[in-house]
N, C-alpha and C. Protein backbone atom coordinates (compact mmCIF):
# COMPACT_ATOMS: atom_id res chain seq x y z
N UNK A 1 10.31 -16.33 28.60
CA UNK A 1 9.10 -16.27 27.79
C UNK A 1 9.04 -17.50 26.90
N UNK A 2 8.05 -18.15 26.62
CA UNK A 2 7.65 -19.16 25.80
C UNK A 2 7.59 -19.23 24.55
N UNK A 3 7.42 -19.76 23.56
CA UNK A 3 7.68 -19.97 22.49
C UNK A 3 6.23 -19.25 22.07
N UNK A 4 4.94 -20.04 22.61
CA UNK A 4 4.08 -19.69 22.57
C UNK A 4 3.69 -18.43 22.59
N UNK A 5 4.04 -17.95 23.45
CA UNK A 5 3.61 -16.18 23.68
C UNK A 5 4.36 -15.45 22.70
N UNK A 6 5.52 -16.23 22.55
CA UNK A 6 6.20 -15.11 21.22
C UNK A 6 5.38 -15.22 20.02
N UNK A 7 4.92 -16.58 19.95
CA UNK A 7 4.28 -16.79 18.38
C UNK A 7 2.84 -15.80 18.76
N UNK A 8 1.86 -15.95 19.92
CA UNK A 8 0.84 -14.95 20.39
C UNK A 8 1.10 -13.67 19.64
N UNK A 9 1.78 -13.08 20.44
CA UNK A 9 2.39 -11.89 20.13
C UNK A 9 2.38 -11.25 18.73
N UNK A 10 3.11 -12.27 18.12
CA UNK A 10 3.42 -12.22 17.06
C UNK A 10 2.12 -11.80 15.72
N UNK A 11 1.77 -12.99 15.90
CA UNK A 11 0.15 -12.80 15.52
C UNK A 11 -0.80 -12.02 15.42
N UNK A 12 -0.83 -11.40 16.69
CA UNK A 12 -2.21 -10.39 17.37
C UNK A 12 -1.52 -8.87 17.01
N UNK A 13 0.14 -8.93 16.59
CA UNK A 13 0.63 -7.65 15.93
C UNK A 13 0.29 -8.07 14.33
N UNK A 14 0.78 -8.93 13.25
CA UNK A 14 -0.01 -9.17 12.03
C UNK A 14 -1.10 -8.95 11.89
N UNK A 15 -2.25 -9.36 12.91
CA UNK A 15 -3.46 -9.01 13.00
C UNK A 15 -4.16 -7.36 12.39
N UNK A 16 -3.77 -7.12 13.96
CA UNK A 16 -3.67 -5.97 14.21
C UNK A 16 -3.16 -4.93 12.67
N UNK A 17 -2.38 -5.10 12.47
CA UNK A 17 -1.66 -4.02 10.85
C UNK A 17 -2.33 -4.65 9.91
N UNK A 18 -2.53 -5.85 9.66
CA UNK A 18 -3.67 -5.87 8.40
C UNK A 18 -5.04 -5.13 8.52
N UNK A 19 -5.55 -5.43 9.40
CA UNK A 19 -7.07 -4.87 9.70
C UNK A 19 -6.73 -3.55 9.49
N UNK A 20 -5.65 -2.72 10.37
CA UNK A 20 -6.21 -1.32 9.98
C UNK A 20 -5.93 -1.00 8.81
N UNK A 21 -4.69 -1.77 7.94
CA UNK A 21 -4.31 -1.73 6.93
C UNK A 21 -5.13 -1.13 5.87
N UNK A 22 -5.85 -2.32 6.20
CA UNK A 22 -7.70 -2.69 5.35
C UNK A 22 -7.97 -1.51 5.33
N UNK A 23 -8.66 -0.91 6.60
CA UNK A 23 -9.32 0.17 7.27
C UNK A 23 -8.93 1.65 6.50
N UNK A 24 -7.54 1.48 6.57
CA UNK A 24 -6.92 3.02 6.13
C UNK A 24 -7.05 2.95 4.36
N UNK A 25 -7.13 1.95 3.84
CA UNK A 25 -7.28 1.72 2.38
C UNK A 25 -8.65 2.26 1.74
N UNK A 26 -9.63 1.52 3.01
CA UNK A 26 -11.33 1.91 2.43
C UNK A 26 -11.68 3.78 2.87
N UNK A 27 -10.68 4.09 3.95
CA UNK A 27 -11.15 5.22 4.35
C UNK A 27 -10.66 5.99 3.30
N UNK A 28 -9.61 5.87 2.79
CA UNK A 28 -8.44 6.44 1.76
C UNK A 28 -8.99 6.26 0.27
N UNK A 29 -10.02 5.89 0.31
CA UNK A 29 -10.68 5.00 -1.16
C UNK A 29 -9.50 4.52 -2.20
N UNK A 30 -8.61 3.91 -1.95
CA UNK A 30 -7.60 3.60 -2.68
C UNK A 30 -7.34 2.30 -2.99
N UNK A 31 -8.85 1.59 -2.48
CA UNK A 31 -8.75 0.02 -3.22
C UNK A 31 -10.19 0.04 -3.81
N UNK A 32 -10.90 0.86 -4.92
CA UNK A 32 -12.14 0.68 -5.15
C UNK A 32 -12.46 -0.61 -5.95
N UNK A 33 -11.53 -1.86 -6.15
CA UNK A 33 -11.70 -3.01 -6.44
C UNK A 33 -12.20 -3.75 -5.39
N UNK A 34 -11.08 -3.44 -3.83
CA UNK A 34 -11.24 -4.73 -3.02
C UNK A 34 -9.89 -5.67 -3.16
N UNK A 35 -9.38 -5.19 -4.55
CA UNK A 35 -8.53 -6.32 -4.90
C UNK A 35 -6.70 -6.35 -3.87
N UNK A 36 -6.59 -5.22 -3.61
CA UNK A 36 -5.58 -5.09 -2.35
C UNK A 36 -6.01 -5.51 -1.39
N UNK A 37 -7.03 -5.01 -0.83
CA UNK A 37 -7.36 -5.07 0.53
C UNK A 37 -7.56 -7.05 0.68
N UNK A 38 -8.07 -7.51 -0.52
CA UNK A 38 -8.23 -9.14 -0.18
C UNK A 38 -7.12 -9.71 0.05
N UNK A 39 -5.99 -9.33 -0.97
CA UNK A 39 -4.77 -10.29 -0.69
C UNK A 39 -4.03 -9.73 0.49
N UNK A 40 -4.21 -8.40 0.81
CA UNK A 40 -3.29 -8.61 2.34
C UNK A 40 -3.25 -9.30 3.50
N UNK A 41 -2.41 -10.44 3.77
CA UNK A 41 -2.36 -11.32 4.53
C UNK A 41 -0.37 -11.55 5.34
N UNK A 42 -0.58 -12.02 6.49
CA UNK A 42 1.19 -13.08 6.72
C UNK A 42 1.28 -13.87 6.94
N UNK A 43 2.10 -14.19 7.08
CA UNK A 43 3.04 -16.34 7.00
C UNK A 43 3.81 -15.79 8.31
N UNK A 44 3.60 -16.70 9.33
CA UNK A 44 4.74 -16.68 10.30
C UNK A 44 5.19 -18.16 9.97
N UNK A 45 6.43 -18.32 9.85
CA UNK A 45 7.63 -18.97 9.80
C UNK A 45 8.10 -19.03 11.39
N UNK A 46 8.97 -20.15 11.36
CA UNK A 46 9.79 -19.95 12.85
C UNK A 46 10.38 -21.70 12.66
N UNK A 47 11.40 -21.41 13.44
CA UNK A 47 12.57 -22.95 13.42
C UNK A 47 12.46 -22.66 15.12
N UNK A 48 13.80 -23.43 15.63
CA UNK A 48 14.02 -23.49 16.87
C UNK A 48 14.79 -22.29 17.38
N UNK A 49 15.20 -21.38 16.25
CA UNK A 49 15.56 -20.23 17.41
C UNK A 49 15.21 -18.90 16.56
N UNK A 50 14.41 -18.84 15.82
CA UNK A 50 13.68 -17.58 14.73
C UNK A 50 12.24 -17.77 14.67
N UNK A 51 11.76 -16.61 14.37
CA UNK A 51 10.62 -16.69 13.91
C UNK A 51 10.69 -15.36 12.78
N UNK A 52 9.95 -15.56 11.60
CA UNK A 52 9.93 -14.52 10.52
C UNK A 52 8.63 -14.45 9.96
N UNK A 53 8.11 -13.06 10.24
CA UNK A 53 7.26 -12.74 9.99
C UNK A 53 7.00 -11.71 8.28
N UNK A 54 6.25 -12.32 7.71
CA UNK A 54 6.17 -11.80 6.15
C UNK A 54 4.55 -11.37 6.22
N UNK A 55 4.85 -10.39 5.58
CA UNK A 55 3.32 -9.80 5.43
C UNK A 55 3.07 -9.73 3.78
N UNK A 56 1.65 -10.37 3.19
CA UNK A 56 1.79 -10.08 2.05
C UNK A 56 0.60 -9.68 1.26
N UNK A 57 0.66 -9.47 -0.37
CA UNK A 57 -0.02 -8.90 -0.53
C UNK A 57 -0.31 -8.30 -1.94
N UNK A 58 -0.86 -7.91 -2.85
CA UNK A 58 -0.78 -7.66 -4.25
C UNK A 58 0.77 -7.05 -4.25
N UNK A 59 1.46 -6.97 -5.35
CA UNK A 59 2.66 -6.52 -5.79
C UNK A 59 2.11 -4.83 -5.92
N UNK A 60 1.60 -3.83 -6.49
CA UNK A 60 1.03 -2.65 -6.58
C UNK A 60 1.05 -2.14 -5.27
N UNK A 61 0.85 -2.85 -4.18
CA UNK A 61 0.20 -2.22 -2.55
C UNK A 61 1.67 -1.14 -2.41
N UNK A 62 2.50 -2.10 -2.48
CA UNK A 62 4.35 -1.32 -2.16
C UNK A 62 3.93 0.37 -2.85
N UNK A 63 3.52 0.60 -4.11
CA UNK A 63 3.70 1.88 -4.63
C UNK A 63 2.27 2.95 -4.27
N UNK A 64 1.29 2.13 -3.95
CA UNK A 64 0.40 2.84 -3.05
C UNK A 64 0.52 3.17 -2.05
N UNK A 65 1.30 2.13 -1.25
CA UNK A 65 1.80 2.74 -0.19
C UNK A 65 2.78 3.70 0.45
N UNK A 66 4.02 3.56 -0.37
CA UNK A 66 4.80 4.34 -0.65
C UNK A 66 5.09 5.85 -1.65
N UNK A 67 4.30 5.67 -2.39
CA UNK A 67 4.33 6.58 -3.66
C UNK A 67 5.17 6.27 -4.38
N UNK A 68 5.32 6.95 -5.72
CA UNK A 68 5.89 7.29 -6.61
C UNK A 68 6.28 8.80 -6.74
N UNK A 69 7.28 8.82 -6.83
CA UNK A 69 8.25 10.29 -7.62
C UNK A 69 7.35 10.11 -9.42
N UNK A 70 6.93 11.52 -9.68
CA UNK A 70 7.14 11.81 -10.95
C UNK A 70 7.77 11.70 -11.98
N UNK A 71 7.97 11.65 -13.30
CA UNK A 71 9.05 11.93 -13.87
C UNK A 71 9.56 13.33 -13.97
N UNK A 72 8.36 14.42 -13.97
CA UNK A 72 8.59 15.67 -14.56
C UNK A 72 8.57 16.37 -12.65
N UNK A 73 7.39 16.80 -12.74
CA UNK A 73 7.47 17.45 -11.67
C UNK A 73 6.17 16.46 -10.06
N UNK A 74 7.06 17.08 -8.86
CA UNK A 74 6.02 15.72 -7.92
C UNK A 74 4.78 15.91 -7.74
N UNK A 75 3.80 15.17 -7.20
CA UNK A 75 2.20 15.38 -7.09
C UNK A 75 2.14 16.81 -6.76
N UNK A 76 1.41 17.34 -7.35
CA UNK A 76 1.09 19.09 -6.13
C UNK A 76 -0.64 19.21 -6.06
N UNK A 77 -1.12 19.80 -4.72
CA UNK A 77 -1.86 19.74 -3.81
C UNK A 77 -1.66 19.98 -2.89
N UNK A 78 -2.83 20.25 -1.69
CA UNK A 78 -2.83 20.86 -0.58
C UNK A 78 -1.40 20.41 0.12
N UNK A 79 -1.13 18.47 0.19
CA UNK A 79 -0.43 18.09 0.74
C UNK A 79 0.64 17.97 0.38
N UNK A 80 1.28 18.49 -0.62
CA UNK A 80 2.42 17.85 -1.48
C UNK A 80 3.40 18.20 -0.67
N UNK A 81 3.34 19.35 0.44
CA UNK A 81 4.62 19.48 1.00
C UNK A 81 4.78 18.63 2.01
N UNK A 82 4.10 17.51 2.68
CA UNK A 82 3.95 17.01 3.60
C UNK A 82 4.01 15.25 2.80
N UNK A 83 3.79 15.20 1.80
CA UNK A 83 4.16 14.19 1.51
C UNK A 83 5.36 13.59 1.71
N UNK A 84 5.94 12.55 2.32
CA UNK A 84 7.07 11.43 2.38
C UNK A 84 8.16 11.53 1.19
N UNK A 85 6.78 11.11 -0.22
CA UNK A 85 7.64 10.08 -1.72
C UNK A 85 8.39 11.22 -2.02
N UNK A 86 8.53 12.60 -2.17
CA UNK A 86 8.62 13.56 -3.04
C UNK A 86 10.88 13.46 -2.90
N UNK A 87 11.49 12.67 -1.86
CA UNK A 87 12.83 12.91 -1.98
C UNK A 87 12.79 11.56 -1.36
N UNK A 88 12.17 11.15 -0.61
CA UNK A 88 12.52 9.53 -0.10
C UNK A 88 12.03 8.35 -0.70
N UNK A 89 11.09 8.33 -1.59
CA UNK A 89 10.83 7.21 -1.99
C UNK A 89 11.89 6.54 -2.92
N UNK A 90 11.95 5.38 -2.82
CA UNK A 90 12.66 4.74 -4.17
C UNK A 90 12.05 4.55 -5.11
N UNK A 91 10.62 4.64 -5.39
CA UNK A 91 10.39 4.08 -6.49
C UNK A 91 10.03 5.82 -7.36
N UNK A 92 10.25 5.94 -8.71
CA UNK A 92 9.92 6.94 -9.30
C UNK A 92 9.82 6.31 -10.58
N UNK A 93 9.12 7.14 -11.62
CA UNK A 93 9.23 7.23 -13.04
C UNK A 93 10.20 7.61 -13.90
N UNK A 94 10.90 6.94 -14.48
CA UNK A 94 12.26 7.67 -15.43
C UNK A 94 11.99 7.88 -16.82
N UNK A 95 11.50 6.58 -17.00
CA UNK A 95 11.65 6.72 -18.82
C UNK A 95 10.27 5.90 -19.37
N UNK A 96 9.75 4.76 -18.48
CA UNK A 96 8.48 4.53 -19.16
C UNK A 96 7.60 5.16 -18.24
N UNK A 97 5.74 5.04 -18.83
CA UNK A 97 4.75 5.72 -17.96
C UNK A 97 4.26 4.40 -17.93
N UNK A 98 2.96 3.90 -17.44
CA UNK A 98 2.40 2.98 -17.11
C UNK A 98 2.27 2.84 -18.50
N UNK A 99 1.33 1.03 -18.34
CA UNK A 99 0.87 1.20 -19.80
C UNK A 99 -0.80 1.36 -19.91
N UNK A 100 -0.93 2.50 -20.78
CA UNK A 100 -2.43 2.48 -20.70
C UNK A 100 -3.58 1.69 -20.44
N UNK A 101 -3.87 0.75 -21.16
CA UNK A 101 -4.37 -0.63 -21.41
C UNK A 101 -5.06 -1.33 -19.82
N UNK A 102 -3.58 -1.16 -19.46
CA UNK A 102 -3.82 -1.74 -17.80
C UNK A 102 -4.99 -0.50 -16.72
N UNK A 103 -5.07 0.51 -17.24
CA UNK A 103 -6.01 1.74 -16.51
C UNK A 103 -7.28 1.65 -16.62
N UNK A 104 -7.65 0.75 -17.82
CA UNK A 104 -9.71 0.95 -18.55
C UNK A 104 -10.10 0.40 -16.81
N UNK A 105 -9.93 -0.56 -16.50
CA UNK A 105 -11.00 -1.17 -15.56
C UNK A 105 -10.84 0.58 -14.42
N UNK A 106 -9.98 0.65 -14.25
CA UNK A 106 -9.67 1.45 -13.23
C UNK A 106 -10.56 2.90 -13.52
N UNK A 107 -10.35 3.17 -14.53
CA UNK A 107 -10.83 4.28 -15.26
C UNK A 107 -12.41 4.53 -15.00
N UNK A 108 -13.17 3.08 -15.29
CA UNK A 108 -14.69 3.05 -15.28
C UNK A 108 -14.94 3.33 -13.54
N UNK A 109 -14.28 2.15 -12.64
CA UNK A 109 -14.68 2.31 -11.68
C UNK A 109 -14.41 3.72 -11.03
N UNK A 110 -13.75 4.21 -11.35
CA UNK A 110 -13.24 6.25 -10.53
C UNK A 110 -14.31 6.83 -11.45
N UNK A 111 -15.15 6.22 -11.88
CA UNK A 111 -16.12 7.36 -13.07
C UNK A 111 -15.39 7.88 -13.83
N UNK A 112 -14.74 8.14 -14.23
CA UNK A 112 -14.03 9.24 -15.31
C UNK A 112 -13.78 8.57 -16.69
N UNK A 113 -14.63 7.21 -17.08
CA UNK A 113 -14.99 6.89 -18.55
C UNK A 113 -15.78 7.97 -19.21
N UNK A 114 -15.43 7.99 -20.70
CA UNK A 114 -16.30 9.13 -21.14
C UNK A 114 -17.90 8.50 -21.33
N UNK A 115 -19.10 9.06 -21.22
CA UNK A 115 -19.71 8.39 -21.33
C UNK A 115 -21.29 9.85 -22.30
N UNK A 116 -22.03 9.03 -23.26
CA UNK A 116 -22.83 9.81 -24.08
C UNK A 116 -24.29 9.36 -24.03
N UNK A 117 -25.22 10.02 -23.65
CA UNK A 117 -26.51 9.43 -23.18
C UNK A 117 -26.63 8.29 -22.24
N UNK A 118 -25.64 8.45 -21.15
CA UNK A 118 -25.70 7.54 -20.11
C UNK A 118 -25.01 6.05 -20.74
N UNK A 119 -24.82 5.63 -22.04
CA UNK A 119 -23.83 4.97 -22.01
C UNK A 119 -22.61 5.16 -22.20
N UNK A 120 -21.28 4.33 -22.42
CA UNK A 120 -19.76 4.34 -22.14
C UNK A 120 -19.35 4.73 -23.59
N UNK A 121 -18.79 5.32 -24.01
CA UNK A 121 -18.25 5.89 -25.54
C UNK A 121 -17.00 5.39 -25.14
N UNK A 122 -16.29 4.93 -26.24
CA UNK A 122 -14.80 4.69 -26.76
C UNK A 122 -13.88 5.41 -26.07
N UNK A 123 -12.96 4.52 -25.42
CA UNK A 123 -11.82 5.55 -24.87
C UNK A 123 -10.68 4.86 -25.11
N UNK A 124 -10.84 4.50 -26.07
CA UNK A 124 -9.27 4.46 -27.13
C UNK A 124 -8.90 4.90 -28.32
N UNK A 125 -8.05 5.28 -28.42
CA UNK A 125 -7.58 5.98 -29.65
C UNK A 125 -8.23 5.57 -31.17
N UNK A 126 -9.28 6.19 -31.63
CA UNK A 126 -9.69 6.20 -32.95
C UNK A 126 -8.38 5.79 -34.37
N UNK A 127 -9.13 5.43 -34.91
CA UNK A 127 -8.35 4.60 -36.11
C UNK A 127 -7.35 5.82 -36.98
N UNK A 128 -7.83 6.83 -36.99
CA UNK A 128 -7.16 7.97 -37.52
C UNK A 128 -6.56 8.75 -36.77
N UNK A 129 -6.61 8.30 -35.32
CA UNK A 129 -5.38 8.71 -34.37
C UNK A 129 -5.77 10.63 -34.05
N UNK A 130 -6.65 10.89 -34.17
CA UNK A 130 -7.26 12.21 -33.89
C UNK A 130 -7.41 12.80 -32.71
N UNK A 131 -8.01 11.78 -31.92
CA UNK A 131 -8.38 12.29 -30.05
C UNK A 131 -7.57 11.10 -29.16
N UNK A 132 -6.93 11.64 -28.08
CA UNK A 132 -6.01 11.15 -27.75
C UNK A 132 -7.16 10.37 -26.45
N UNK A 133 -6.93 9.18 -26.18
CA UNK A 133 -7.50 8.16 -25.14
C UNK A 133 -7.84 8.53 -23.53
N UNK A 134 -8.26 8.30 -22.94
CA UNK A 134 -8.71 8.78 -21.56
C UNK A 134 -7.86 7.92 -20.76
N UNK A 135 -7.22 6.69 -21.50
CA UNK A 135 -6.42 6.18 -20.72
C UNK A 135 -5.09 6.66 -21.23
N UNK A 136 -4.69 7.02 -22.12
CA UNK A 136 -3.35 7.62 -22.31
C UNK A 136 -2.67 8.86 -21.16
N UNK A 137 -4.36 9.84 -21.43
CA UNK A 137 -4.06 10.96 -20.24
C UNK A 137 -3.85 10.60 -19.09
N UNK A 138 -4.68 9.57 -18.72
CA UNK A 138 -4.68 9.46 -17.06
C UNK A 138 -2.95 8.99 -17.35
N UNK A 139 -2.72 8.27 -17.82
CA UNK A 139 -1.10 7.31 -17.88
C UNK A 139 -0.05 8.44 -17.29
N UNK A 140 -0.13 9.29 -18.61
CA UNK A 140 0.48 10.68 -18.72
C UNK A 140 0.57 11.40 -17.66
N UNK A 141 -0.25 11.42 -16.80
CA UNK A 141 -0.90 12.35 -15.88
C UNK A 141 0.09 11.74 -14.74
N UNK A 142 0.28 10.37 -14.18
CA UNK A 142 0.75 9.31 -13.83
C UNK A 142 1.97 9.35 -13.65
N UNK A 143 2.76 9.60 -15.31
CA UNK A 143 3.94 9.24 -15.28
C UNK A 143 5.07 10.20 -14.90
N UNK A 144 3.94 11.58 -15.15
CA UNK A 144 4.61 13.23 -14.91
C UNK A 144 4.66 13.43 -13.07
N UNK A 145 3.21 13.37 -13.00
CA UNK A 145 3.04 13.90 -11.29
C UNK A 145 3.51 13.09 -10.62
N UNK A 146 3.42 11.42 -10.61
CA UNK A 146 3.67 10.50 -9.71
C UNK A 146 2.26 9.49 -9.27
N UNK A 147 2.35 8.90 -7.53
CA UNK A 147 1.45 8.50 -7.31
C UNK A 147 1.75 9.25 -5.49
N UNK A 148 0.79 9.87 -5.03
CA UNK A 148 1.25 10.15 -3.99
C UNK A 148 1.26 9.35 -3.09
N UNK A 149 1.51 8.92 -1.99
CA UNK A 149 2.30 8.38 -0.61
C UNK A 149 0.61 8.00 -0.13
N UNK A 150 0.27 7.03 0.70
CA UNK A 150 -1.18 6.56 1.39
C UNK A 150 -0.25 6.47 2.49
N UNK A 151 0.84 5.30 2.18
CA UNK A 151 0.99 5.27 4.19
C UNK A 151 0.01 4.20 4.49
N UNK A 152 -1.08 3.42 3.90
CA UNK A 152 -1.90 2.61 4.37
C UNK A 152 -1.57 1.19 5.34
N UNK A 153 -0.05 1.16 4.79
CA UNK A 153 0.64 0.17 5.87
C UNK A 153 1.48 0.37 6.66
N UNK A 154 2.54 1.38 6.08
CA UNK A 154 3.28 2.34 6.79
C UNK A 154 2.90 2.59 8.29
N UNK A 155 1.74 3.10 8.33
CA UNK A 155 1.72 3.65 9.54
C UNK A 155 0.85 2.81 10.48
N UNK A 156 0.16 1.97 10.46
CA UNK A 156 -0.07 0.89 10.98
C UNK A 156 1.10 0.06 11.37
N UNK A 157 1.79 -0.06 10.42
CA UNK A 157 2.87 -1.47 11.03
C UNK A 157 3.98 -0.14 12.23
N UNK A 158 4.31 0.32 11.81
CA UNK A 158 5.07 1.53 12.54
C UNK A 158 4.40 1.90 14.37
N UNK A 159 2.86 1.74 14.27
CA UNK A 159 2.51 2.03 15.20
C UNK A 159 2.45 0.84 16.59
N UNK A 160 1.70 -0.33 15.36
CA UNK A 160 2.03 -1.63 16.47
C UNK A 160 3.08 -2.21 16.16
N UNK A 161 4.28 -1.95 15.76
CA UNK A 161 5.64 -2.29 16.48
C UNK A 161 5.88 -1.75 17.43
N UNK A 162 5.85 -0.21 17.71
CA UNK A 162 6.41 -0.33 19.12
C UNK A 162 5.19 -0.94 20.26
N UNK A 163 4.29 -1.00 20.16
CA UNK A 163 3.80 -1.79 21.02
C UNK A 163 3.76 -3.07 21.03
N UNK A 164 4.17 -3.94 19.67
CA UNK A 164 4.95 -4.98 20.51
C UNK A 164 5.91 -5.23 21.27
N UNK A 165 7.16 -4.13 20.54
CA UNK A 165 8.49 -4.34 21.36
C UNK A 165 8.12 -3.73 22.78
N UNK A 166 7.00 -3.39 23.46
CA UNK A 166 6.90 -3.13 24.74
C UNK A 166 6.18 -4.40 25.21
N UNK A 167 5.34 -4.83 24.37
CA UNK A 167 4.64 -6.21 24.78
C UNK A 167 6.26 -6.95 25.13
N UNK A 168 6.55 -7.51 24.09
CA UNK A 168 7.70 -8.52 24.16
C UNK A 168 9.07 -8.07 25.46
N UNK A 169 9.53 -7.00 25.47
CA UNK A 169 10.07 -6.74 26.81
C UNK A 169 9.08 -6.90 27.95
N UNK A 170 7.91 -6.36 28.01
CA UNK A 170 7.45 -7.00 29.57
C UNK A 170 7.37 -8.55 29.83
N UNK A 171 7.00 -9.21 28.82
CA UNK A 171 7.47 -10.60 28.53
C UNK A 171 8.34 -11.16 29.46
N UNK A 172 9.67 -10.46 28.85
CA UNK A 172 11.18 -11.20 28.80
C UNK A 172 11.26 -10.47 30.09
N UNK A 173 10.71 -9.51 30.90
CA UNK A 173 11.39 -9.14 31.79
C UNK A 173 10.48 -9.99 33.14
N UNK A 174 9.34 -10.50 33.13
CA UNK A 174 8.76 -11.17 33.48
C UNK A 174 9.30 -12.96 33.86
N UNK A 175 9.43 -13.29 32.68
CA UNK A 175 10.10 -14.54 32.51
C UNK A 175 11.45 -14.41 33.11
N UNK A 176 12.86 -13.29 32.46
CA UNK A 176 13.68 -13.44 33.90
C UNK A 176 13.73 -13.49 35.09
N UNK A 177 12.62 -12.35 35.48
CA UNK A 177 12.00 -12.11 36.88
C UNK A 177 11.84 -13.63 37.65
N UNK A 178 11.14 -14.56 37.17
CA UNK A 178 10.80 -15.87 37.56
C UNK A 178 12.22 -16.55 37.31
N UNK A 179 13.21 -16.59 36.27
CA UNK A 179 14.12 -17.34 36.83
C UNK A 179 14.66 -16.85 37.81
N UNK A 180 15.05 -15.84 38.19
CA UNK A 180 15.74 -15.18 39.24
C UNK A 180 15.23 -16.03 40.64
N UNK A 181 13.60 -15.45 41.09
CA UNK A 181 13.32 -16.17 41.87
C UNK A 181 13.35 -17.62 42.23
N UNK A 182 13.21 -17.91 41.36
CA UNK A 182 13.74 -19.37 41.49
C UNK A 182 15.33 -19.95 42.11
């Protein structure tokens, strides 16, 4: 097999797992920015006897994709027993929660800003510290339940690997085939 067809190969599988990547993100509504779904991209690398393939992509995608463990107790819902993160993930909450601050944009776009005659009311903590923030709760909410598992790359890259490694063996078994004859 050629150098070429490996780098082919190679490619048209990157391809392939970003797009649905994309796909499973918008169906999943779990990029209502856009801002994941833009930076997912890969770098193929390769010398004279490797090639390394990196897929990349906002730093956040890893815990969307994977989940988060809770601190207190794990996501619960229809799916929680079927979720992945709840004993395998590595990443969990121990001792900090997010930090609020970082949630407002997020907050407006999911609708759940408070809002009073159709405009946006204050959702930070008042000066006398009385009503607790809409971004504190969501944080809270966050740092207790977790983030559950998408799988948005997971199972894309999982699926066209093995159909490369069947691409790439008919390949190689092809290409011996011809030295043989020879």
């Amino acid at each position: 097999m050629r150098l070429e067809e490996v780098r082919a190969a190679l490619e048209k599988f990157a391809a392939k797992v970003i797009l649905e990547a994309k796909s499973n993100l918008k169906k999943a509504n779990k990029d209502v920015s856009g801002r994941l779904s833009n930076s997912l991209q890969f770098k193929l690398n390769e010398n004279e006897k490797t090639f390394i393939l990196n897929f990349l992509g906002e730093k956040y995608g890893k815990f969307i994709d994977k989940g988060v463990r809770g601190a207190k107790k794990p996501y619960s819902g229809e799916d929680a027993a079927k979720q992945p993160y709840d004993k395998k993930s590595v990443y969990a909450y121990t001792d900090k929660m997010p930090p609020p601050s970082k949630l407002d944009k997020w907050i407006v776009r999911r609708g759940l800003a408070p809002r009073q005659k159709g405009k946006f009311t204050a959702r930070k903590v008042d000066t006398a510290g009385f009503k607790k923030s809409i971004q504190f709760l969501v944080a809270r909410s966050i740092y207790s339940k977790g983030i559950k598992a998408s799988l948005f790359f997971t199972k894309p890259f999982e699926k066209h690997l093995k159909v490369l490694e069947k691409d790439l063996f008919n390949e190689f078994e092809v290409s011996i085939d011809k030295v043989f004859k020879k």
